[in-house]
C-alpha atoms as a PDB file:
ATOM      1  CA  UNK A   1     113.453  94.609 124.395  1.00  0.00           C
ATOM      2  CA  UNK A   2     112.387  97.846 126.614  1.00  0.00           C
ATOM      3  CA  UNK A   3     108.908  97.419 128.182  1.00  0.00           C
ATOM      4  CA  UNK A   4     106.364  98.289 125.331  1.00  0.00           C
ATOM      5  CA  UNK A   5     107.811  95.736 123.385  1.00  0.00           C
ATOM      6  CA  UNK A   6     107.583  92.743 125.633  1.00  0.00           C
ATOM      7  CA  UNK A   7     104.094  94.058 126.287  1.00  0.00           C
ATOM      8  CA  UNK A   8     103.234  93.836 122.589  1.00  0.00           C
ATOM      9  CA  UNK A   9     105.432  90.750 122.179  1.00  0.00           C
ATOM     10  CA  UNK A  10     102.873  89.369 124.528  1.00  0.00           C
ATOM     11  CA  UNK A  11      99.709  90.321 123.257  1.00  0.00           C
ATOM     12  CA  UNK A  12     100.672  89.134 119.539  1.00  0.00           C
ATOM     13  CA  UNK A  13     101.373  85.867 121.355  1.00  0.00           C
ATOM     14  CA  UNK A  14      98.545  85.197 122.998  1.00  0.00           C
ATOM     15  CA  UNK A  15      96.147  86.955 120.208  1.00  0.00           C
ATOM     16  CA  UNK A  16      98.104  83.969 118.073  1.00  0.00           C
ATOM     17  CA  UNK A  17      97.052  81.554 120.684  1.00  0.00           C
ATOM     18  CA  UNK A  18      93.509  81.374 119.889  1.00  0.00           C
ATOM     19  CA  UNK A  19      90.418  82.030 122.149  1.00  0.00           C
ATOM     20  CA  UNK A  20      91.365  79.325 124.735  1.00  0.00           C
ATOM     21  CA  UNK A  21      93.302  79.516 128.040  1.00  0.00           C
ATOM     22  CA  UNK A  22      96.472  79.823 127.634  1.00  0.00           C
ATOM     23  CA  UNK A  23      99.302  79.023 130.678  1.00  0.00           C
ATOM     24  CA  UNK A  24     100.957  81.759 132.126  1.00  0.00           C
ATOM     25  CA  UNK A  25     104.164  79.702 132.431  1.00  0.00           C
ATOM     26  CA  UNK A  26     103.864  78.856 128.791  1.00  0.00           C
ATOM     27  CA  UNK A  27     103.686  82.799 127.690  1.00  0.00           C
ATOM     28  CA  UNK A  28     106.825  83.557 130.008  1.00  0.00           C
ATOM     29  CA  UNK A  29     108.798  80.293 128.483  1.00  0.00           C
ATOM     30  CA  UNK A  30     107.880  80.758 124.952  1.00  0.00           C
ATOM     31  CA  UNK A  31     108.486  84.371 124.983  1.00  0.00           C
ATOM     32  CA  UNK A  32     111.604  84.464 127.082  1.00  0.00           C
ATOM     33  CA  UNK A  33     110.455  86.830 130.103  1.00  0.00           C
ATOM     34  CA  UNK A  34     110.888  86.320 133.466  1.00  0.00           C
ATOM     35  CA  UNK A  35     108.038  85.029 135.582  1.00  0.00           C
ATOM     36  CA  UNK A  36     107.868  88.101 137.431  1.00  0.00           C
ATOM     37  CA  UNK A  37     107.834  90.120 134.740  1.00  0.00           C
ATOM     38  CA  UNK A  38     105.127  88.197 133.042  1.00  0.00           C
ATOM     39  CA  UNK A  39     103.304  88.315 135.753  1.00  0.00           C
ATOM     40  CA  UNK A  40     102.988  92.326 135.898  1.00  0.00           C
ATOM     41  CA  UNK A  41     102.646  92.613 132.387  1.00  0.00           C
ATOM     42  CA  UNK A  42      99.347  90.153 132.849  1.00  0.00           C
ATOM     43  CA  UNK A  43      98.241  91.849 135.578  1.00  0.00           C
ATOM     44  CA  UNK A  44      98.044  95.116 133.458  1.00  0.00           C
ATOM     45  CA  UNK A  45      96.153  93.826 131.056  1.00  0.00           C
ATOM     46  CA  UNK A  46      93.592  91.826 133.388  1.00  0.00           C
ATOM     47  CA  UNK A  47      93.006  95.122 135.153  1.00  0.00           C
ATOM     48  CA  UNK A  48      92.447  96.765 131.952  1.00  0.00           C
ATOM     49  CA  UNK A  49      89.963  94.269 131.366  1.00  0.00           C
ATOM     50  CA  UNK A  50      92.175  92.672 128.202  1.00  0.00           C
ATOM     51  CA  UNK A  51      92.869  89.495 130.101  1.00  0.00           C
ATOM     52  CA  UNK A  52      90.893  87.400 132.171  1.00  0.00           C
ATOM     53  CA  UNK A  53      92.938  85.520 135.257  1.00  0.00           C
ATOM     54  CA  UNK A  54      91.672  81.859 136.347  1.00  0.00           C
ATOM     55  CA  UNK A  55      92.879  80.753 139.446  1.00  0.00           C
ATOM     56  CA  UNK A  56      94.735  78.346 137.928  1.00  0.00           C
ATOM     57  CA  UNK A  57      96.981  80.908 135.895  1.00  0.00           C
ATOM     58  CA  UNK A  58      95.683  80.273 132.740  1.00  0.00           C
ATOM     59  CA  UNK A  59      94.676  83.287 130.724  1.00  0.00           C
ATOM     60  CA  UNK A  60      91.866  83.822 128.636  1.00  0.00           C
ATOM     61  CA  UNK A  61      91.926  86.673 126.262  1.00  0.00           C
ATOM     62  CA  UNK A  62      89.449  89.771 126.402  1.00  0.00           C
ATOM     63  CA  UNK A  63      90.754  91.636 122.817  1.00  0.00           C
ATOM     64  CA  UNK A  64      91.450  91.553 118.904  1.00  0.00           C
ATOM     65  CA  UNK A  65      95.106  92.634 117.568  1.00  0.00           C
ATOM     66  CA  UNK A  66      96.427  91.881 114.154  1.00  0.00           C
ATOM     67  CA  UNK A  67      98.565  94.231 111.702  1.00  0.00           C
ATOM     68  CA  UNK A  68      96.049  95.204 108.279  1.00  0.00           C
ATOM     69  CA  UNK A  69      99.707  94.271 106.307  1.00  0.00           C
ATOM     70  CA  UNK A  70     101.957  91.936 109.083  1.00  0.00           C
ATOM     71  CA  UNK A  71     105.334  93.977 108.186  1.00  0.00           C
ATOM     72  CA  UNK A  72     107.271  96.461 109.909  1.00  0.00           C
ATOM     73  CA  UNK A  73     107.044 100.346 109.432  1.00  0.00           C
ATOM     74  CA  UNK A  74     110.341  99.603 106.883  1.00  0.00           C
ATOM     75  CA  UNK A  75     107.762  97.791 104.598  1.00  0.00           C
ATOM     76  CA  UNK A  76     104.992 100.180 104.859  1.00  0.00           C
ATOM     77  CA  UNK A  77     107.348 103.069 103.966  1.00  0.00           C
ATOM     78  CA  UNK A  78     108.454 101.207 100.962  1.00  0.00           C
ATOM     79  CA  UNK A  79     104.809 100.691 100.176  1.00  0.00           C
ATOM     80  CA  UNK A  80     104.257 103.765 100.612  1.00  0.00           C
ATOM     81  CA  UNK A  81     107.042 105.067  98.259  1.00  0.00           C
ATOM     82  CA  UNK A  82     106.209 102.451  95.518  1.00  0.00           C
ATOM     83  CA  UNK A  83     102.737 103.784  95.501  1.00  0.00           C
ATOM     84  CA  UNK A  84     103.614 107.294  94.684  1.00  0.00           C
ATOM     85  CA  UNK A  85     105.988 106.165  92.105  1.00  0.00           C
ATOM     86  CA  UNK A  86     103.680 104.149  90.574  1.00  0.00           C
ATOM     87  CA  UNK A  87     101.184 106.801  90.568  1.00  0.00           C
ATOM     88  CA  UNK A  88     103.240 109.159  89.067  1.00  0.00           C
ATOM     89  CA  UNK A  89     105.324 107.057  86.905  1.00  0.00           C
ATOM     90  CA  UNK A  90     102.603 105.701  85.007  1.00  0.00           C
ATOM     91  CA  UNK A  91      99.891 108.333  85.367  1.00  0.00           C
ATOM     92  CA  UNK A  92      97.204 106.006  87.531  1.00  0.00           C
ATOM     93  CA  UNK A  93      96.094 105.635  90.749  1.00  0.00           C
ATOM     94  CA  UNK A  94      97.830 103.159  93.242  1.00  0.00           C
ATOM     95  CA  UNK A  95      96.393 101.117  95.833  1.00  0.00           C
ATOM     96  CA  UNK A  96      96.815  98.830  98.483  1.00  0.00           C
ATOM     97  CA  UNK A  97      94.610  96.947  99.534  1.00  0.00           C
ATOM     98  CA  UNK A  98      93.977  94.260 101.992  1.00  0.00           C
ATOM     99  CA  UNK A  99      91.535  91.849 103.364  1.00  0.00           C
ATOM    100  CA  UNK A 100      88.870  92.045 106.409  1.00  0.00           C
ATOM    101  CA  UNK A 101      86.697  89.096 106.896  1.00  0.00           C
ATOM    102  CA  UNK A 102      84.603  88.849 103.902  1.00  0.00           C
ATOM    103  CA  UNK A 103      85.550  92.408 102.115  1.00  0.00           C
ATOM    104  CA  UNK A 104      88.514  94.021 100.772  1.00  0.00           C
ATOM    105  CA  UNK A 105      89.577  96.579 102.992  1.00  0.00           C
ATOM    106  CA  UNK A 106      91.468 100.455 100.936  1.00  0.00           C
ATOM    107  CA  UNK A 107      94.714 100.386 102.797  1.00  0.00           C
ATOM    108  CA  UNK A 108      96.602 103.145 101.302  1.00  0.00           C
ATOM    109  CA  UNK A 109      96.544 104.901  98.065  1.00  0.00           C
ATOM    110  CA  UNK A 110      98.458 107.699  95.539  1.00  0.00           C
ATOM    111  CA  UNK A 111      95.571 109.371  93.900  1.00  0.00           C
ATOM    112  CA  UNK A 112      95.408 109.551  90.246  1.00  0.00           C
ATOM    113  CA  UNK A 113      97.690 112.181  88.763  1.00  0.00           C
ATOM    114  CA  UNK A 114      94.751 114.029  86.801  1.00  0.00           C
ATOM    115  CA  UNK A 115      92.663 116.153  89.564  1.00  0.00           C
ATOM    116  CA  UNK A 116      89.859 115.446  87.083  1.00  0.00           C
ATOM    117  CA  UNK A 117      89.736 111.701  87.279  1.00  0.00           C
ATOM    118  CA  UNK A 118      87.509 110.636  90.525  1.00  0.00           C
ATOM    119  CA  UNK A 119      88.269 107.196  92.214  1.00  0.00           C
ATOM    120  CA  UNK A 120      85.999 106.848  94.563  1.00  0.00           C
ATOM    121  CA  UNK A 121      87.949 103.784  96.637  1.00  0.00           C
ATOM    122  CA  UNK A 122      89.795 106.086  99.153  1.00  0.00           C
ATOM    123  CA  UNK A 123      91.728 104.693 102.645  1.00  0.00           C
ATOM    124  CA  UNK A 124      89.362 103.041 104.547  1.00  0.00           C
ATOM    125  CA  UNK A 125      86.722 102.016 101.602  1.00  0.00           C
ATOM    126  CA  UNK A 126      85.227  98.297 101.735  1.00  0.00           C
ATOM    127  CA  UNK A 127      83.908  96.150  99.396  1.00  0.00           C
ATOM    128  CA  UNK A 128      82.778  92.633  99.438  1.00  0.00           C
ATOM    129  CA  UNK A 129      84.578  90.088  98.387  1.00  0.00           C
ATOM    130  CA  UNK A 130      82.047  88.579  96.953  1.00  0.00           C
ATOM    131  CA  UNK A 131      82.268  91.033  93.658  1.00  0.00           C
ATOM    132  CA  UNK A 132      84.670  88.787  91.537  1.00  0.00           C
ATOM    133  CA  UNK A 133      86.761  91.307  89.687  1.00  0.00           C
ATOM    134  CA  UNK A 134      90.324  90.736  89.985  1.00  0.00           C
ATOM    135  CA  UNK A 135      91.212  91.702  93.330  1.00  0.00           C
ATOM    136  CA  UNK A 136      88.562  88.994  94.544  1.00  0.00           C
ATOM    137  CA  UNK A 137      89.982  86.692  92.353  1.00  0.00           C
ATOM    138  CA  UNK A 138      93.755  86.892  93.038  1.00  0.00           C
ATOM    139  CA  UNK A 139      93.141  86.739  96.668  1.00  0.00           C
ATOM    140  CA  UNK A 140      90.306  83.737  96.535  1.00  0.00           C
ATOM    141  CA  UNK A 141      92.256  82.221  94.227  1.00  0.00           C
ATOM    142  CA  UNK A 142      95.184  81.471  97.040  1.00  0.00           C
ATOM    143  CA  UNK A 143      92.848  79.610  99.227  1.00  0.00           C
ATOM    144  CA  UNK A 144      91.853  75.718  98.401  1.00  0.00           C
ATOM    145  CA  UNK A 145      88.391  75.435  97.111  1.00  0.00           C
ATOM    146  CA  UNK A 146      87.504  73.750 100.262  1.00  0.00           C
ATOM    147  CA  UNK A 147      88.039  77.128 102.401  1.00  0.00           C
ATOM    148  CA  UNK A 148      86.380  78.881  99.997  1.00  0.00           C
ATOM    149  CA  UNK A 149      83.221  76.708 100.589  1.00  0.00           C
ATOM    150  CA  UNK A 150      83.616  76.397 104.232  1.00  0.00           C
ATOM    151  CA  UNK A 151      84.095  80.333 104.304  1.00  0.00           C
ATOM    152  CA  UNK A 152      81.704  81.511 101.439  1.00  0.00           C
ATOM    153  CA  UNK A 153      78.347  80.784 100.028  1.00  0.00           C
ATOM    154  CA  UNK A 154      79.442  80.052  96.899  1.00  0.00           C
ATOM    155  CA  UNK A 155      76.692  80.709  95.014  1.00  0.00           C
ATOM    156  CA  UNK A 156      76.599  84.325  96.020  1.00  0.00           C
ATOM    157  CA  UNK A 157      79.269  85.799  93.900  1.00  0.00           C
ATOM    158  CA  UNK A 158      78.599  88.241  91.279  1.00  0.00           C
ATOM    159  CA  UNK A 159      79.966  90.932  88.476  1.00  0.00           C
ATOM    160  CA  UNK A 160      79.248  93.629  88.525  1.00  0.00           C
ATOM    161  CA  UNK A 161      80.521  95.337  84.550  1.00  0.00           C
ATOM    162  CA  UNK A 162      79.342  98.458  83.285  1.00  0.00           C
ATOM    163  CA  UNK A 163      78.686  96.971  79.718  1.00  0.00           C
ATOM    164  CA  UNK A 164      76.935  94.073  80.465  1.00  0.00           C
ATOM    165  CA  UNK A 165      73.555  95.351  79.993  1.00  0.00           C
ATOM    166  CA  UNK A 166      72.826  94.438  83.841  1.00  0.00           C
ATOM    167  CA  UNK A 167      74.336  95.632  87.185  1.00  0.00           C
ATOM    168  CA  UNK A 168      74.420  92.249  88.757  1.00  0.00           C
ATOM    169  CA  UNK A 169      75.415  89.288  86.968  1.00  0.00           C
ATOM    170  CA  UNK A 170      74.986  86.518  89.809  1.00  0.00           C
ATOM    171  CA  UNK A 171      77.732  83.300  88.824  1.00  0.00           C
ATOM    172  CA  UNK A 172      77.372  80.092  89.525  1.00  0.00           C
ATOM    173  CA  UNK A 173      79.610  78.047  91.640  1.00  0.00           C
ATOM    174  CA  UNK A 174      81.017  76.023  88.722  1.00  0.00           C
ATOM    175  CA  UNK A 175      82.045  78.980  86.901  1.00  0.00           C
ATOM    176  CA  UNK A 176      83.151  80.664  90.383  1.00  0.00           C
ATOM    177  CA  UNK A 177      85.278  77.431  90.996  1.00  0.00           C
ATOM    178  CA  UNK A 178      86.598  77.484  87.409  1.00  0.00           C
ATOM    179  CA  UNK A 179      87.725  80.633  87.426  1.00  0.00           C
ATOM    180  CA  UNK A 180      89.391  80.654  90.679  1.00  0.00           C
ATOM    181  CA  UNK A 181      91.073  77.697  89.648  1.00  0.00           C
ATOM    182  CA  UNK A 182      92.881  79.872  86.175  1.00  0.00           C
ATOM    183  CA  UNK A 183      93.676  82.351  88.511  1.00  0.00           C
ATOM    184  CA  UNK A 184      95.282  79.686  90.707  1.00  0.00           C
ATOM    185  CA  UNK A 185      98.977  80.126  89.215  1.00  0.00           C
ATOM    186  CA  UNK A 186      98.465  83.928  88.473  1.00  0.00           C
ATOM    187  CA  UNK A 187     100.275  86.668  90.317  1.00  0.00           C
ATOM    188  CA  UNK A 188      98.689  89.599  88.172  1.00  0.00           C
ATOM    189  CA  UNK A 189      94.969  89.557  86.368  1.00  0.00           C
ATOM    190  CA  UNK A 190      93.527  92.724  84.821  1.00  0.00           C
ATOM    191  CA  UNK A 191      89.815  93.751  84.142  1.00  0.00           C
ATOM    192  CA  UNK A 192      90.158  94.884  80.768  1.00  0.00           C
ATOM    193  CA  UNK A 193      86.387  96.417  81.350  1.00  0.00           C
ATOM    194  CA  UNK A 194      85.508  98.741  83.800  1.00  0.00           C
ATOM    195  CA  UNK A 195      83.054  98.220  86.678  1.00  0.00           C
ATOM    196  CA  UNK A 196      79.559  99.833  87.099  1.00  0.00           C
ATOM    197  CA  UNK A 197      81.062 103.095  87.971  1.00  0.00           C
ATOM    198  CA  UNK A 198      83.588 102.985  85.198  1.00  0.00           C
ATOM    199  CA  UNK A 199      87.033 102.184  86.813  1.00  0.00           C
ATOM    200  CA  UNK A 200      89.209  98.953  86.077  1.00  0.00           C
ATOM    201  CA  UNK A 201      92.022  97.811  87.426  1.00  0.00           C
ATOM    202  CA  UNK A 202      95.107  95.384  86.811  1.00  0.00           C
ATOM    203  CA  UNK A 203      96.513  94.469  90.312  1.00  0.00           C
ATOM    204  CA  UNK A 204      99.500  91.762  91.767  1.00  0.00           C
ATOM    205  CA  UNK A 205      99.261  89.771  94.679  1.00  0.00           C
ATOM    206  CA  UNK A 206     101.967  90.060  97.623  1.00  0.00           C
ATOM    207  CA  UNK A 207     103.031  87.295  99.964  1.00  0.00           C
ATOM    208  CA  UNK A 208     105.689  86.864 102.776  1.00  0.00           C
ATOM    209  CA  UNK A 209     108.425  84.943 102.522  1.00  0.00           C
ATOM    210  CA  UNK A 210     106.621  81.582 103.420  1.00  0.00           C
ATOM    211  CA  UNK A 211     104.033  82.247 100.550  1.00  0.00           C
ATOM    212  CA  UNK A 212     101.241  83.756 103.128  1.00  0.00           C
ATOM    213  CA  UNK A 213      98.786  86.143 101.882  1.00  0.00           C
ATOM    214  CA  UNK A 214     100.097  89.916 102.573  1.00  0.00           C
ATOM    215  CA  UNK A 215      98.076  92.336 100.513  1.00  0.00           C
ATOM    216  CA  UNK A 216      97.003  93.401  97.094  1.00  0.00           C
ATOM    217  CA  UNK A 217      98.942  96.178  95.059  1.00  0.00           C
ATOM    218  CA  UNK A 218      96.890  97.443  92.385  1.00  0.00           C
ATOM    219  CA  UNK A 219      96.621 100.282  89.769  1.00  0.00           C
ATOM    220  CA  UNK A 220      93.348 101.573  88.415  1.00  0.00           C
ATOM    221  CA  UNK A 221      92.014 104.283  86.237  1.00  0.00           C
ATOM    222  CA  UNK A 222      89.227 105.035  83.942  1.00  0.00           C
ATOM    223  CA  UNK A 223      87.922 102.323  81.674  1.00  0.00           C
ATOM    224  CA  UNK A 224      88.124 104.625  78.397  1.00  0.00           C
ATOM    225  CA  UNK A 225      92.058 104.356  78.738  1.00  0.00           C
ATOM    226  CA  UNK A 226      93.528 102.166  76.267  1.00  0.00           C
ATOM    227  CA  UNK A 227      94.262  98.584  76.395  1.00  0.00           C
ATOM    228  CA  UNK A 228      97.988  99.316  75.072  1.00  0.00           C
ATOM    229  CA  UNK A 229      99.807  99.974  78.257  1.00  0.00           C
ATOM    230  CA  UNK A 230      98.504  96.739  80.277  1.00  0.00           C
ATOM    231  CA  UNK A 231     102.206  95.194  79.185  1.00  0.00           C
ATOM    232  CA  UNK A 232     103.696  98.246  80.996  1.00  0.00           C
ATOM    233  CA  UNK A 233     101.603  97.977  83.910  1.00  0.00           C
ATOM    234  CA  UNK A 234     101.912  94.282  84.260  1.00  0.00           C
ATOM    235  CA  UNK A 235     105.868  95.064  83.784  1.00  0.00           C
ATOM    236  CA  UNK A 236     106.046  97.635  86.552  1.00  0.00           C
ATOM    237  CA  UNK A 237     103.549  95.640  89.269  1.00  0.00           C
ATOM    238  CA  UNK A 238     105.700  92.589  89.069  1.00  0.00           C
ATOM    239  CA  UNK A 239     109.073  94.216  89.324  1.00  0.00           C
ATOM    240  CA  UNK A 240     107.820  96.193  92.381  1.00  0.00           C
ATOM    241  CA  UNK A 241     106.455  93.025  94.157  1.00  0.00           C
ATOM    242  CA  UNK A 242     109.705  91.215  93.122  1.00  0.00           C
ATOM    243  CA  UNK A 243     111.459  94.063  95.871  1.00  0.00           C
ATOM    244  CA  UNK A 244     108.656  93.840  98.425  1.00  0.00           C
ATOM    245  CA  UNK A 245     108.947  89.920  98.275  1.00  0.00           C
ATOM    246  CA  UNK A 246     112.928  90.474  98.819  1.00  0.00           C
ATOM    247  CA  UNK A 247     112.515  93.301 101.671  1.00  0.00           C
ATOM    248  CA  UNK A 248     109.874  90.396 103.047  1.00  0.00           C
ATOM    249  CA  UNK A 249     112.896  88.018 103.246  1.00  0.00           C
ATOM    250  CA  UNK A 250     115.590  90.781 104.389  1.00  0.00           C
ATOM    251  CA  UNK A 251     113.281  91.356 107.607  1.00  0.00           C
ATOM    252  CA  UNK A 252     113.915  90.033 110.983  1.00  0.00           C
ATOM    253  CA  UNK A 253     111.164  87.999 112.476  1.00  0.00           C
ATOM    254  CA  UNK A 254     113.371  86.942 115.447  1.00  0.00           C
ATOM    255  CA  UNK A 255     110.857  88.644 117.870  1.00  0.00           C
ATOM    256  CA  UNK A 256     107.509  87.311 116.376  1.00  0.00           C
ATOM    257  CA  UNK A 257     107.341  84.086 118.075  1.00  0.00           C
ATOM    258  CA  UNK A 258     104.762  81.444 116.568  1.00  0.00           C
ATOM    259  CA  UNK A 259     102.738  80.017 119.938  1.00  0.00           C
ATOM    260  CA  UNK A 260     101.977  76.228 120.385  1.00  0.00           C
ATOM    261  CA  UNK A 261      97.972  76.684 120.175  1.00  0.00           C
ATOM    262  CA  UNK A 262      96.700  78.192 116.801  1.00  0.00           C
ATOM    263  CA  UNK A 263      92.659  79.083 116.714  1.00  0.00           C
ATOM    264  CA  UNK A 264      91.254  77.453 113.858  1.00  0.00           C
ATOM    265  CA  UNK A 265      90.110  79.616 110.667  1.00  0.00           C
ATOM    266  CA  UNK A 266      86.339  81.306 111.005  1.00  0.00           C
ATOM    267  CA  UNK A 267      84.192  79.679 109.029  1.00  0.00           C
ATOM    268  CA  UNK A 268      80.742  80.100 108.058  1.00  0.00           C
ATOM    269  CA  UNK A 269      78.004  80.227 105.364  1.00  0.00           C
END
């Protein structure tokens, strides 16, 4: 590896670590560098005010660092790729979309092929997670029931449809919990009805190769469009997250090293 990588290689180590102290001569063992070289590599980042140095070499880390979709640029340009063929294949918007602490976080998108039809979710767009259309569900719906109450208020969850005669419809946990637990064995879930600004969308869940949450691929459009071609779209989403689950296992991860000391998951009310 040339310097910039063991540098990185480093960080994602000891951002993996947790928010303890971790050993300097656990970093340079785990991650195959040199004391020496360790040691310069930590002393840029302490003087950059990333690390902090005890006297007793430990380090305690200063920083954030995590990948909005944990692949390499190979997998992003296939993303990227499938999105514009989606887009244009079936005459809808594509999106990716991942997730942020409580909200759902625009990734990348193809914008819908009609110039006319306004989507108003660009790159960058959030939206709480605790709006229960499909995307909610699919990725909620991977987590026991016990995360989601140690994570979410559960009885905070709403709809929000455009032809429900309200703009909230506030759920109650039993009927959160129930649904979560359909969606439980689901890969793809559709809102046949659009939101309150009109737009639905059918969406598939992606995973790495050891089943972890990745991201969401979804299409959406206008909710006037027929129901007919939900088959089709169900067809094409699973056949494209068939090949990003295979280009998940064709990866190398030889360089991602998994550190002894894991933080625990946030949780809160």
């Amino acid at each position: 590896m040339d310097p910039t990588e063991r540098t990185l290689q480093v960080l994602e180590y000891i951002m993996a670590a947790g928010p303890g102290p971790v050993k300097q001569v656990d970093i340079a063992r785990h991650c195959g560098l040199s004391p020496s070289t360790l040691n310069r590599i930590v002393k840029s980042l302490s003087d950059w005010g990333y690390l902090f140095r005890t006297s007793e070499k430990y380090c305690v880390r200063n920083f954030r660092l995590e990948r909005n979709v944990p692949m390499s640029q190979t997998y992003l340009a296939k993303l990227d790729a499938t999105m514009r063929d989606l887009s244009h294949r079936l005459g809808v918007s594509a999106e990716v979309i991942v997730v942020a602490g409580h909200e759902l976080l625009w990734h990348s998108k193809a914008d819908h092929p009609d110039p006319n039809v306004v989507i108003r979710a660009g790159v960058g767009f959030r939206r709480s997670l605790y709006e229960l259309d499909v995307l909610s569900q699919l990725y909620l719906s991977r987590l026991d029931w016990s995360d989601v109450q140690a994570r979410f208020f559960t009885d905070g969850f709403f709809e929000t449809l455009r032809n429900s005669g309200q703009p909230t419809r506030w759920l109650p946990e039993a009927k959160v919990r129930e649904t979560l637990d359909r969606m439980r064995s689901e890969v793809f879930a559709a809102d046949l009805e659009g939101n309150h600004v009109g737009i639905r969308r059918c969406a598939t869940v992606v995973e790495d190769p050891n089943g972890k949450f990745l991201h969401l691929l979804a299409l959406a459009e206008p909710d006037n469009c027929s129901n007919d071609r939900m088959e089709t779209y169900r067809d094409a989403l699973l056949g494209v997250r068939r090949e990003l689950s295979e280009l998940g296992y064709a990866e190398s991860t030889a360089n991602r090293l998994v550190p002894k000391h894991h933080a625990m998951p946030l949780r809160g009310g």
